[in-house]
Protein backbone atom coordinates (compact mmCIF):
# COMPACT_ATOMS: atom_id res chain seq x y z
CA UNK A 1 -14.85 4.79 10.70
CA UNK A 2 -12.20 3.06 8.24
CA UNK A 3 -8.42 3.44 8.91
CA UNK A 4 -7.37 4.20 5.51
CA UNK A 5 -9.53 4.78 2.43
CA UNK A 6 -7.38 4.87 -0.96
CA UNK A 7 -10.18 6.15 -3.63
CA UNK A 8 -10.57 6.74 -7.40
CA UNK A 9 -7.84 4.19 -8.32
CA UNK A 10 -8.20 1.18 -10.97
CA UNK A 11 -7.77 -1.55 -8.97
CA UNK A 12 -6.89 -5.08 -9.49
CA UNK A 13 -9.91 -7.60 -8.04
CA UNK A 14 -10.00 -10.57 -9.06
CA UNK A 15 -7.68 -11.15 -12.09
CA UNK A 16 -8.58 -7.96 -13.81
CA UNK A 17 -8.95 -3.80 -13.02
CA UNK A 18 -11.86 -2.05 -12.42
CA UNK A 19 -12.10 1.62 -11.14
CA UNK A 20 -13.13 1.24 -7.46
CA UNK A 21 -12.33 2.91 -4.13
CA UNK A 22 -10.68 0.34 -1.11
CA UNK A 23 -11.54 0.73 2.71
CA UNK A 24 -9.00 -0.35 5.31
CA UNK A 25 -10.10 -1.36 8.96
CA UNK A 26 -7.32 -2.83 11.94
CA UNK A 27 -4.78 -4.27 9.11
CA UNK A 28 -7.22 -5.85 7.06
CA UNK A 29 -9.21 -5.15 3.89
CA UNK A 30 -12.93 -4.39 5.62
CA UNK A 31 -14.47 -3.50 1.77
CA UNK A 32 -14.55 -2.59 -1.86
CA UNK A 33 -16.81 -0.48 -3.15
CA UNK A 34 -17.59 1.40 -6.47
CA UNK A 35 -15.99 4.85 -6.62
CA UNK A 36 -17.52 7.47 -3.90
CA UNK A 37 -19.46 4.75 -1.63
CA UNK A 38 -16.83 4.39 1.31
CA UNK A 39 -17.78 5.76 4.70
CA UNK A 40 -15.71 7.98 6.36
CA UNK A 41 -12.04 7.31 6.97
CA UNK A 42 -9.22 8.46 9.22
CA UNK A 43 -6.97 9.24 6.22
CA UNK A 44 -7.71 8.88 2.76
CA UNK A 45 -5.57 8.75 -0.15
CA UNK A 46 -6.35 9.53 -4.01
CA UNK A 47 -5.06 7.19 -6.60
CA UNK A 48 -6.73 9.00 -9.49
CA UNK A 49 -4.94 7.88 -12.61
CA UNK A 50 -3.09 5.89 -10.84
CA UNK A 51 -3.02 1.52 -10.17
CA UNK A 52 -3.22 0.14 -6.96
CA UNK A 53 -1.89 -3.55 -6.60
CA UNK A 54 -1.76 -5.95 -4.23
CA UNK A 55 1.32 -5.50 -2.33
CA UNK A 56 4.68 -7.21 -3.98
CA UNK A 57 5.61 -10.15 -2.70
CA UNK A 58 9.36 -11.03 -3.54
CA UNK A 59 10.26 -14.59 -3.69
CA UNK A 60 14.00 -14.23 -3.49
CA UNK A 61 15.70 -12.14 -1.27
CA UNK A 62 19.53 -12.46 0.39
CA UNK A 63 20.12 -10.05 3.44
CA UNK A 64 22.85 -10.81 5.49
CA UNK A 65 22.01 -10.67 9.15
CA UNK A 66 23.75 -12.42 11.19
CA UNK A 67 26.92 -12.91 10.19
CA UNK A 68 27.68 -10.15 7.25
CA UNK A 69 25.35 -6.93 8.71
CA UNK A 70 28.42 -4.98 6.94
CA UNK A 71 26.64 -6.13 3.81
CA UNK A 72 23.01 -5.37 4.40
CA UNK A 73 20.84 -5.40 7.45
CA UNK A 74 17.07 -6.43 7.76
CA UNK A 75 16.44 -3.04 9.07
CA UNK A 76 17.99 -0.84 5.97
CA UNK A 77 17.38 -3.32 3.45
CA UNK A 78 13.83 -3.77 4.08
CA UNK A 79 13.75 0.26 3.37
CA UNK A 80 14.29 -0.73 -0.07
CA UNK A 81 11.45 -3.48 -0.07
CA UNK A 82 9.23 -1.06 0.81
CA UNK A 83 10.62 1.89 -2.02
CA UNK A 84 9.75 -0.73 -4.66
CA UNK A 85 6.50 -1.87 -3.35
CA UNK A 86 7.63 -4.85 -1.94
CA UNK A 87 5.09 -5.21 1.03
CA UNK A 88 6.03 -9.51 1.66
CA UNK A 89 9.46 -11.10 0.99
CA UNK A 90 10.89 -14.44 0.97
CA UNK A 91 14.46 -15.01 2.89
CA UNK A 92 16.89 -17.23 1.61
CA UNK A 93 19.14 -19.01 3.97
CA UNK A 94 22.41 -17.82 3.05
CA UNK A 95 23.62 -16.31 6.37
CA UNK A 96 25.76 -17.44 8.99
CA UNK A 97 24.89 -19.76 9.25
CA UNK A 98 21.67 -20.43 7.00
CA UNK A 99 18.43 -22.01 8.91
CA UNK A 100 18.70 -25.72 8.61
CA UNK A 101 17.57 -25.95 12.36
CA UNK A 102 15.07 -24.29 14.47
CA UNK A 103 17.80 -22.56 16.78
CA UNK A 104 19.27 -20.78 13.63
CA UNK A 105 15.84 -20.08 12.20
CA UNK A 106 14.21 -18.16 15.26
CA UNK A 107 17.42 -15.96 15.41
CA UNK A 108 16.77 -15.27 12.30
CA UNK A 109 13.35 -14.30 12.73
CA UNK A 110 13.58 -12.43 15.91
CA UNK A 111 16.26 -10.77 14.02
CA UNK A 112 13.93 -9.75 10.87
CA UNK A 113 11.20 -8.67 13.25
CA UNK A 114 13.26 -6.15 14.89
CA UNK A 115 14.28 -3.69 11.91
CA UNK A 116 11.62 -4.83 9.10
CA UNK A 117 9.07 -2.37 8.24
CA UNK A 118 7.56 -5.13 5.72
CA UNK A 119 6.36 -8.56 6.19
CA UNK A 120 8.53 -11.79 5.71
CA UNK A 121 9.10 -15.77 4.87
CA UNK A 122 11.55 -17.73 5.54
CA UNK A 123 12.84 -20.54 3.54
CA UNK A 124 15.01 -23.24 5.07
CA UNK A 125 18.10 -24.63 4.08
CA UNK A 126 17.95 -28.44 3.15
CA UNK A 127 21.38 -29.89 2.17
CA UNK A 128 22.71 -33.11 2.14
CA UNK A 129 25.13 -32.58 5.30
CA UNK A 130 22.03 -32.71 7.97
CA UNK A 131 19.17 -34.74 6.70
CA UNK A 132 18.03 -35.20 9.50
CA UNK A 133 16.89 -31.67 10.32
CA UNK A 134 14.80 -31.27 7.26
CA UNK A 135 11.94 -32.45 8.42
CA UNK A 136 11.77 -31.16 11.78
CA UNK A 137 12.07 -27.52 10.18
CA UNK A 138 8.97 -27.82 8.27
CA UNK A 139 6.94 -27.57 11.81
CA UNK A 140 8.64 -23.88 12.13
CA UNK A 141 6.59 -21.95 10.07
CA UNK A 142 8.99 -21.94 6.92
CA UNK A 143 7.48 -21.52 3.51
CA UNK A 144 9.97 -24.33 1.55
CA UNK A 145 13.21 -25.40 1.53
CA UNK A 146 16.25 -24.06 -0.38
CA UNK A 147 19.45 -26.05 -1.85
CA UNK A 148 22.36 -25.64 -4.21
CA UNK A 149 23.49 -28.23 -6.18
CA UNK A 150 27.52 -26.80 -5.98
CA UNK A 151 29.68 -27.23 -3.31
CA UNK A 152 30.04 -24.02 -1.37
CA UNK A 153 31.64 -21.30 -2.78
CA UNK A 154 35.56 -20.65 -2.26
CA UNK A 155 35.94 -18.93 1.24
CA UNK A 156 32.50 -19.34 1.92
CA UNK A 157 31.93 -22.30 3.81
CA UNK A 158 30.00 -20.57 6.87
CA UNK A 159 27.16 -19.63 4.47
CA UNK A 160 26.46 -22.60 3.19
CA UNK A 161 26.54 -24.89 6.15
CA UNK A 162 23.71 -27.20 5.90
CA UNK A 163 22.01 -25.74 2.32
CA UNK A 164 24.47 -27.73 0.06
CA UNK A 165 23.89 -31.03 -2.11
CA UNK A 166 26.72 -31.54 -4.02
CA UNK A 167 26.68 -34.83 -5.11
CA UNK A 168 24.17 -37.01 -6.41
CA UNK A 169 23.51 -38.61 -3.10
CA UNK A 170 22.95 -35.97 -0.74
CA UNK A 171 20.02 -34.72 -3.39
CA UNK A 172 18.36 -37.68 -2.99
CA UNK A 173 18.51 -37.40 0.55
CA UNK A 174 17.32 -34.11 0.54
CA UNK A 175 14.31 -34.68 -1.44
CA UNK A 176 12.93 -37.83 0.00
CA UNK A 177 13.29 -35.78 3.57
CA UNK A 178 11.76 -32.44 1.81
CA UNK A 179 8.69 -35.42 0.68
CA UNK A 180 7.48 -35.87 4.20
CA UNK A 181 6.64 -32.31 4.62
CA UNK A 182 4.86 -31.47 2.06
CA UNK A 183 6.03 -28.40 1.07
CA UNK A 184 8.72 -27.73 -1.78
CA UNK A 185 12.81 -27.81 -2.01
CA UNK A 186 14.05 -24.60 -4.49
CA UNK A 187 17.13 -25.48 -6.16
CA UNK A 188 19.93 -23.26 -7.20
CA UNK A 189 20.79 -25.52 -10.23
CA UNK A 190 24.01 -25.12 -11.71
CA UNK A 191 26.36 -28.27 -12.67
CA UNK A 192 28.89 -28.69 -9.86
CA UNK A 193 31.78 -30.69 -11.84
CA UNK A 194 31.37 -28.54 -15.56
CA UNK A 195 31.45 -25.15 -12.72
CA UNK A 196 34.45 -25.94 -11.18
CA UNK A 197 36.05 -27.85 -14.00
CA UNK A 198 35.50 -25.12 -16.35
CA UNK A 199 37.13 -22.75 -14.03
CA UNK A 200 39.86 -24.62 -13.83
CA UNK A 201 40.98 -24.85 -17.51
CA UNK A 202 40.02 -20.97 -18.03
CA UNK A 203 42.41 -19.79 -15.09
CA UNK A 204 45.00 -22.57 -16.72
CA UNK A 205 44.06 -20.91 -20.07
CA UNK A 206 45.16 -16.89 -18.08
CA UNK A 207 41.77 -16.25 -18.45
CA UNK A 208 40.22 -14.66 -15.48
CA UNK A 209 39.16 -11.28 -17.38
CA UNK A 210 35.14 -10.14 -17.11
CA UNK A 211 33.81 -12.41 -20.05
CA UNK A 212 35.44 -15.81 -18.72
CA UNK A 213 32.85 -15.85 -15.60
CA UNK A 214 29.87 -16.25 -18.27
CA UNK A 215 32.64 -18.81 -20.22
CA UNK A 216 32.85 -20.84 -17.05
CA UNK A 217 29.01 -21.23 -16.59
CA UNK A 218 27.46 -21.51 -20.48
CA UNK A 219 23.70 -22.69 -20.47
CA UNK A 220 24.69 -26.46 -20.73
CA UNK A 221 25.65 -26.05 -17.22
CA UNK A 222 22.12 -25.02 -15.77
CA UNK A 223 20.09 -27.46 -18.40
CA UNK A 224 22.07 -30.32 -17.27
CA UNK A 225 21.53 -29.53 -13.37
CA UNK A 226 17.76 -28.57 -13.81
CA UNK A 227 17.49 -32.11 -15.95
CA UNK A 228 18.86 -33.85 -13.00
CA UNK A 229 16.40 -32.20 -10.19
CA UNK A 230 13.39 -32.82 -12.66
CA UNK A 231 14.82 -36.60 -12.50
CA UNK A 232 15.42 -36.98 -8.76
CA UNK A 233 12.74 -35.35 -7.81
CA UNK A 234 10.44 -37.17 -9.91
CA UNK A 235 11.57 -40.47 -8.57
CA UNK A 236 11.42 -38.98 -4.75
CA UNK A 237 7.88 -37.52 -5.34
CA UNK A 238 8.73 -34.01 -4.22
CA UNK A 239 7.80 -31.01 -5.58
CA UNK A 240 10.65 -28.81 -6.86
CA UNK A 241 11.22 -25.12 -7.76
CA UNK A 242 13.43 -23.88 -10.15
CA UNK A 243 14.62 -20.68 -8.93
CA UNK A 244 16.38 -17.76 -11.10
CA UNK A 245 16.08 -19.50 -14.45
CA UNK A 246 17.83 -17.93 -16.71
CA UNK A 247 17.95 -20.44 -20.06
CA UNK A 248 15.21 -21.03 -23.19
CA UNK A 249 17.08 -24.73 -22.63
CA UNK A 250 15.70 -25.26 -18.80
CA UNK A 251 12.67 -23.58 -19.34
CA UNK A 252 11.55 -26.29 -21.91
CA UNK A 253 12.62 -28.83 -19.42
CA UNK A 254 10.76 -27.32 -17.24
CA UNK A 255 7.73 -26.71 -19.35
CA UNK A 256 7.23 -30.46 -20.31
CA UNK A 257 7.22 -31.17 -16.89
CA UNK A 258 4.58 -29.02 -15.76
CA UNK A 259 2.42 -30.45 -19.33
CA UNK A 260 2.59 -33.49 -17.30
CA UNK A 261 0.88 -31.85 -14.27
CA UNK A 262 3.64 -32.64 -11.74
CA UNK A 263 4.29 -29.18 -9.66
CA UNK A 264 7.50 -27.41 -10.80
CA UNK A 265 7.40 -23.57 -9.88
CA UNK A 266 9.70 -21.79 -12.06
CA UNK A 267 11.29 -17.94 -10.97
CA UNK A 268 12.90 -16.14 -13.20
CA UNK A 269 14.65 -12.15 -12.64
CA UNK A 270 14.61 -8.73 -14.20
CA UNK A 271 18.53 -9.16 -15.05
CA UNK A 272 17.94 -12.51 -16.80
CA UNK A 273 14.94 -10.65 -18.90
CA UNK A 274 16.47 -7.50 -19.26
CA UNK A 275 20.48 -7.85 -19.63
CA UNK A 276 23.01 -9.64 -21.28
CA UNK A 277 26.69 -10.63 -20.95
CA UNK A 278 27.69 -7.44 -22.67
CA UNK A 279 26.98 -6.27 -18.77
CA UNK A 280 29.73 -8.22 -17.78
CA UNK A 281 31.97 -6.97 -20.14
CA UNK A 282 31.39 -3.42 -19.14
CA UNK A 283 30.70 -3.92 -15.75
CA UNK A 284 32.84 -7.05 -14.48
CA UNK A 285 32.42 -8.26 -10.90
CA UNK A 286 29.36 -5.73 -10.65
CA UNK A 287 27.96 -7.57 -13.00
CA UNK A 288 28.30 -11.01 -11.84
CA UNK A 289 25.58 -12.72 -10.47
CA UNK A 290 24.72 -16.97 -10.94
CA UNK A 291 23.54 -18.08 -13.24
CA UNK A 292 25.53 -15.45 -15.08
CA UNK A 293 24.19 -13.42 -17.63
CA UNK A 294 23.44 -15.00 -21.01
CA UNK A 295 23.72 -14.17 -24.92
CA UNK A 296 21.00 -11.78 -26.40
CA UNK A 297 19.08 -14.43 -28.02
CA UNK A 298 18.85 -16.37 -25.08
CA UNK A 299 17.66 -13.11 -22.88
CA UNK A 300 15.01 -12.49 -25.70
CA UNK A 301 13.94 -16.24 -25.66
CA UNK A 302 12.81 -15.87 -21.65
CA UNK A 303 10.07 -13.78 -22.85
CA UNK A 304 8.53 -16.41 -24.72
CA UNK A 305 7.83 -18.60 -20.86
CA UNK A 306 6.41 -15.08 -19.62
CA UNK A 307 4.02 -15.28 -22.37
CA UNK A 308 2.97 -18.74 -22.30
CA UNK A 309 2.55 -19.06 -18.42
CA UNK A 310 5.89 -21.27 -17.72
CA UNK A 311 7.47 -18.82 -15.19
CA UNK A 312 5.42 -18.65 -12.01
CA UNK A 313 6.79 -15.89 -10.87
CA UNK A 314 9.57 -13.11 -10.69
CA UNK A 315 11.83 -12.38 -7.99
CA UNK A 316 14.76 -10.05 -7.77
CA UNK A 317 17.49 -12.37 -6.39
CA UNK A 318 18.57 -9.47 -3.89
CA UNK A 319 22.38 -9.83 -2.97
CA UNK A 320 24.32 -7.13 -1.48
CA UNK A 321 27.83 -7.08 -1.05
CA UNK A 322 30.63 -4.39 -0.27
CA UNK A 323 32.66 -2.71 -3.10
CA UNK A 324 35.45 -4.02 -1.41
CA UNK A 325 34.39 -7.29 -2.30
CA UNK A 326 33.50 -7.04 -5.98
CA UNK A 327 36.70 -5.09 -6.34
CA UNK A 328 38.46 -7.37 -5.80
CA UNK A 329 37.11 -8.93 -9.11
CA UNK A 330 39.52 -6.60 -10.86
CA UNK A 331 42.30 -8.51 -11.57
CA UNK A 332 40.47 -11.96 -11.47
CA UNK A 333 36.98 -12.23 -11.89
CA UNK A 334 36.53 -15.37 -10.19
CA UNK A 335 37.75 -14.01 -6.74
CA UNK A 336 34.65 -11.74 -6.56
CA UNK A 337 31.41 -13.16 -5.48
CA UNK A 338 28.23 -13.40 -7.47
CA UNK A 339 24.96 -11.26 -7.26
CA UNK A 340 23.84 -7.52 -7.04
CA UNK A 341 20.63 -5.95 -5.27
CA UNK A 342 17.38 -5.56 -6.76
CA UNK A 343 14.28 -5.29 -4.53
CA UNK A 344 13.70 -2.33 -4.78
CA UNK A 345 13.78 -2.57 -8.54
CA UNK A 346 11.81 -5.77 -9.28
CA UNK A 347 8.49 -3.86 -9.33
CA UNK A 348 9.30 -0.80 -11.41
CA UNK A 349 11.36 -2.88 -13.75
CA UNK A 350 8.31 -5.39 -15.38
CA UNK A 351 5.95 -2.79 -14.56
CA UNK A 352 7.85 -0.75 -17.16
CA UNK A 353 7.70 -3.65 -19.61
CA UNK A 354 4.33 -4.12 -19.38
CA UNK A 355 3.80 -0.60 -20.06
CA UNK A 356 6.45 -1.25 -23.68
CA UNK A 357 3.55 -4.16 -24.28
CA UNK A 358 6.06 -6.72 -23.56
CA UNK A 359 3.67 -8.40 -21.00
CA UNK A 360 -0.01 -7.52 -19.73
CA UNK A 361 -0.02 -5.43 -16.45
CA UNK A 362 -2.71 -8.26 -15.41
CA UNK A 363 0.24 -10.83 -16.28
CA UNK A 364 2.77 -8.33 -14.34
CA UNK A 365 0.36 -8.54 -11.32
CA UNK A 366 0.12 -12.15 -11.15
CA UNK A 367 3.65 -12.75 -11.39
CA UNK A 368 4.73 -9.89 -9.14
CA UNK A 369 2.22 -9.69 -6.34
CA UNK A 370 -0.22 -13.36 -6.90
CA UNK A 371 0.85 -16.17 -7.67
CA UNK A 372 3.67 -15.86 -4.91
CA UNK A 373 1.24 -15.94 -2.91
CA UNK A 374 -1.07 -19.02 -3.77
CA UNK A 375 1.54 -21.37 -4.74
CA UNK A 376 3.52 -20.75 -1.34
CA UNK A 377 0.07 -21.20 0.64
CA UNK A 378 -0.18 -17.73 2.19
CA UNK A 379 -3.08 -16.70 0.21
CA UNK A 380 -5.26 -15.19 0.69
CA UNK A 381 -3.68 -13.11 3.56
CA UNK A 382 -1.28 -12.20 0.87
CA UNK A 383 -1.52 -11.69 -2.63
CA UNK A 384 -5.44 -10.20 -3.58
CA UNK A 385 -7.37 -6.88 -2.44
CA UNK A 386 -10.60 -8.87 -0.76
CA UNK A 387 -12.42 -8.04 2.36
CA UNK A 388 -10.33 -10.32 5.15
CA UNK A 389 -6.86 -9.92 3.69
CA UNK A 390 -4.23 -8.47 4.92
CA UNK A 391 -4.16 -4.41 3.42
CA UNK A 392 -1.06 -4.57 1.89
CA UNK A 393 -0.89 -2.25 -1.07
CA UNK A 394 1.02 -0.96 -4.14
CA UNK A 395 -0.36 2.32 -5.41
CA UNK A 396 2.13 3.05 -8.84
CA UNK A 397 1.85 6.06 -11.04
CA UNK A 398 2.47 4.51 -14.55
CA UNK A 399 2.65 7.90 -16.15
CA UNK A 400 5.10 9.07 -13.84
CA UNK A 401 8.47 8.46 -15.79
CA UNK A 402 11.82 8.70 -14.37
CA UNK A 403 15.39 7.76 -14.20
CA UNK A 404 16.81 5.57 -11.65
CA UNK A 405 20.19 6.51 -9.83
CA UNK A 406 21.54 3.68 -7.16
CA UNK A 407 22.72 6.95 -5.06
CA UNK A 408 18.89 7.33 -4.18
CA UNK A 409 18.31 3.45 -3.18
CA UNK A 410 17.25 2.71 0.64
CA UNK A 411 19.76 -0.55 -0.04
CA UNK A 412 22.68 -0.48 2.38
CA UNK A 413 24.59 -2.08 -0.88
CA UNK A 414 24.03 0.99 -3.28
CA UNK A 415 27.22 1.66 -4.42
CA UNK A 416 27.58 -1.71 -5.94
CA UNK A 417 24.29 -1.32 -7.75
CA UNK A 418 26.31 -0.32 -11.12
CA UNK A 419 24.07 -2.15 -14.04
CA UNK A 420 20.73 -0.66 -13.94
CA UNK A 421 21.92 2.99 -13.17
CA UNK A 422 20.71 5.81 -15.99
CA UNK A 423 17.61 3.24 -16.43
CA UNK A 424 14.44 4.78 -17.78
CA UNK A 425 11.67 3.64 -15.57
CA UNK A 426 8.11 4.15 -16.63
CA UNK A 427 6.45 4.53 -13.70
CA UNK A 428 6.86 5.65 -9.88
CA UNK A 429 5.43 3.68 -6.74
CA UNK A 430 4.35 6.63 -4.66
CA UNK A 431 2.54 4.42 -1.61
CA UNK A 432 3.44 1.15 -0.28
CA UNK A 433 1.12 -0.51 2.24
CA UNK A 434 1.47 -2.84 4.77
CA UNK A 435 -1.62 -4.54 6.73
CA UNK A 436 -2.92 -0.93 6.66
CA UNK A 437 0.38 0.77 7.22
CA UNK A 438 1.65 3.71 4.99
CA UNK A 439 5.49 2.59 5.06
CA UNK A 440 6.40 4.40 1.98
CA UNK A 441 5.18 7.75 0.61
CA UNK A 442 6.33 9.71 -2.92
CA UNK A 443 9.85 7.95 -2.40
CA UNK A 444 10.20 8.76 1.25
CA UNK A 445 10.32 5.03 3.61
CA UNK A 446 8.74 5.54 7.26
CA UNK A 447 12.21 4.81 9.18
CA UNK A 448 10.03 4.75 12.26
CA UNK A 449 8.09 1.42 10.66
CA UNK A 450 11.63 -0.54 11.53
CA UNK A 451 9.94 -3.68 13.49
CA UNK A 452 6.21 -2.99 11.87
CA UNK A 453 6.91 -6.56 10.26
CA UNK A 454 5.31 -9.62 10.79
CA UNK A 455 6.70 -13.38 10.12
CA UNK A 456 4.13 -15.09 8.15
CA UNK A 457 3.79 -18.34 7.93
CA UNK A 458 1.97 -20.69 5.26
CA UNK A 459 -1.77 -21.78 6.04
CA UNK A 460 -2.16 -25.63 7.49
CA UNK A 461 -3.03 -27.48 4.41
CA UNK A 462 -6.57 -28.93 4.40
């Protein structure tokens, strides 16, 4: 008998959806079969007129344990993963302080496995202050590395211990020690001396109102940092990725790279697709997030590397933070820190697009839910519904409309979640699935899945 039978759905196999019913046996996909040929299950669950996706996988996700559990924990914040379909997500080291050993890491892990109901990666943090435990790290079961080319933020300096290269020489270092391990450094690219020297002259200027944050941080500032990590890296020989994107400028630089077949992964997030600095404006520090929010034409540009297969994939950039902290953006906007949550909307969000015509749902899927997947070498336990891999599912209604209100959120950070509230959404997630496990059902998370989640780890290449 099958664990879980979800029938009468169009499912994605393979690149493309076809109407056929999925069996689920001890975590794992045990068959696909054309509509009405399943044996008997334990529980079965009808997705007529409805699509059911390979679980989410989100490549870029902040929660704060240790250090800041006031912000968000693993265990509430991994409610929202599973509200949006997120069944897989990828943790960023900013913590305190972020994994650049494997001390830090595996209290970090033991951590996640204790409240997530979904399943997890871990990235490690590879700055230029401890070269020497890059490569060491890469034996830990981490999926790639993670840097920011900026000093740490101001008042910060515990959460960026170990992740920052903020010169020109501690890149370098970081890339020739990311080399020997094969796998890939992200880099938060933003231009460390037009950043702060920019900020400078604006407060110097009075300017500290909502509008000088996006003034302090114009395109020029991620084009010229994502120029320099195609260069270094280049000459190191290690493979880069380009996370949160959010300029037509990069993404050509990035696009000519790839033309030459050397691997550059480029993310890009709903916000940078979806809003502009007029968000900032209205919203201030709620608003703020780096790379900040651009001009309309540049938002509408992004679309254009969705279409033509630059961007790799989508992630939501997840930050919470307290309203006590972005308040205090108020009277000087630089004082606040930068980023808003998101997981639980990454899913619904280009799902909803897709639905405008903005982007295929087959394009949605591979950017949501696949590619993830392959080019961070967990597939195919993640990422694809095929006999052997891991039943994660997400079954979305895309005639269900609704509107989204951060008041019903699972995030522990709701009340700071002011720029997508009154949003018409064009479609529900009623089930999430993980490795066989309902975790979410009609909008309701299974608190009692808290620890359900498994740290996976990238396959040994061949």
């Amino acid at each position: 008998m099958l664990d879980l039978a979800v029938i009468n759905g169009t499912v994605f196999i393979e690149g493309g959806f076809r109407k056929a019913d999925v069996g689920v046996k001890d975590g794992k996909f045990a068959m696909i079969a054309e509509p009405g040929c399943l044996p008997e299950a334990a529980r079965v669950i009808d997705a007529e007129c409805k699509y059911v996706l390979p679980g989410g996988i989100d490549t870029h996700v902040h929660y704060r344990d240790p250090g800041h559990a006031e912000r968000e924990t693993f265990k509430v914040g991994t409610r929202a993963a599973a509200a949006g379909g997120c069944t897989t997500f990828f943790e960023h080291p900013i913590s305190t302080p972020p994994q650049y050993n494997a001390k830090i890491l595996h209290n970090r892990v033991d951590l996640c496995k204790k409240g997530s109901c979904v399943d997890f990666c871990f990235f490690g943090a590879a700055g230029g202050e401890f070269p020497e435990e890059i490569e060491p790290l890469s034996h830990e079961g981490i999926v790639a590395y993670k840097t920011f080319l900026h000093e740490a933020p101001e008042g910060r300096a515990d959460e960026f211990k170990g992740l920052t290269s903020a010169n020109n020489f501690q890149l370098m270092r970081a890339l020739e020690e990311t080399k020997k391990t094969g796998l890939t450094l992200a880099a938060h690219a933003e231009d460390n001396e037009l950043v702060t020297g920019n900020i400078k002259r604006l407060r110097a200027e009075g300017r500290v109102d909502n509008l000088a944050h996006c003034e302090s941080r114009p395109p020029i500032v991620e084009i010229e940092a994502i120029a320099k990590i195609l260069r270094f890296s280049e000459e190191a020989g290690c493979p880069v990725e380009l996370v949160h994107v959010s300029t037509c400028g990069a993404m050509e630089l990035a696009k000519k790279e790839k033309q030459k077949g050397r691997r550059i992964l480029v993310e890009t997030c709903p916000h940078y697709l979806l809003l502009d600095e007029s968000y900032v404006e209205k919203y201030g520090a709620y608003a703020k997030c780096n790379p900040a929010l651009r001009k309309k034409e540049e938002v509408e540009g992004l679309w254009n590397y969705i279409a033509d297969g630059t961007v790799d994939f989508i992630g939501s950039d997840h930050s919470p933070y307290l309203v006590s902290e972005k308040e205090k953006g108020k009277d000087d906007i630089f004082t606040a820190p930068a980023g808003f949550p998101g997981i639980d909307l990454r899913m619904p969000l280009i799902l909803t697009e897709a639905k405008k015509g903005r982007l295929s749902m087959e394009r949605a899927v591979e950017l949501l839910c696949v590619n993830p997947a392959k080019l961070f070498n967990i597939f195919p336990q993640k990422g694809t519904i095929s006999a052997g891999a891991d039943a994660d599912l997400a079954i979305v209604d895309m005639n269900k409309e609704h509107i989204f209100h951060a008041k019903d959120s699972y995030s522990q950070a709701r009340d700071i979640m002011k720029v997508f509230e009154g949003w018409q959404l064009g479609c529900m997630v009623d089930y999430t699935v993980v490795r066989g496990r309902v975790v979410m059902e009609n909008g309701v998370v299974d608190e009692s899945a808290a620890g359900w989640g498994e740290f996976v780890k990238p396959a040994l290449k061949k």
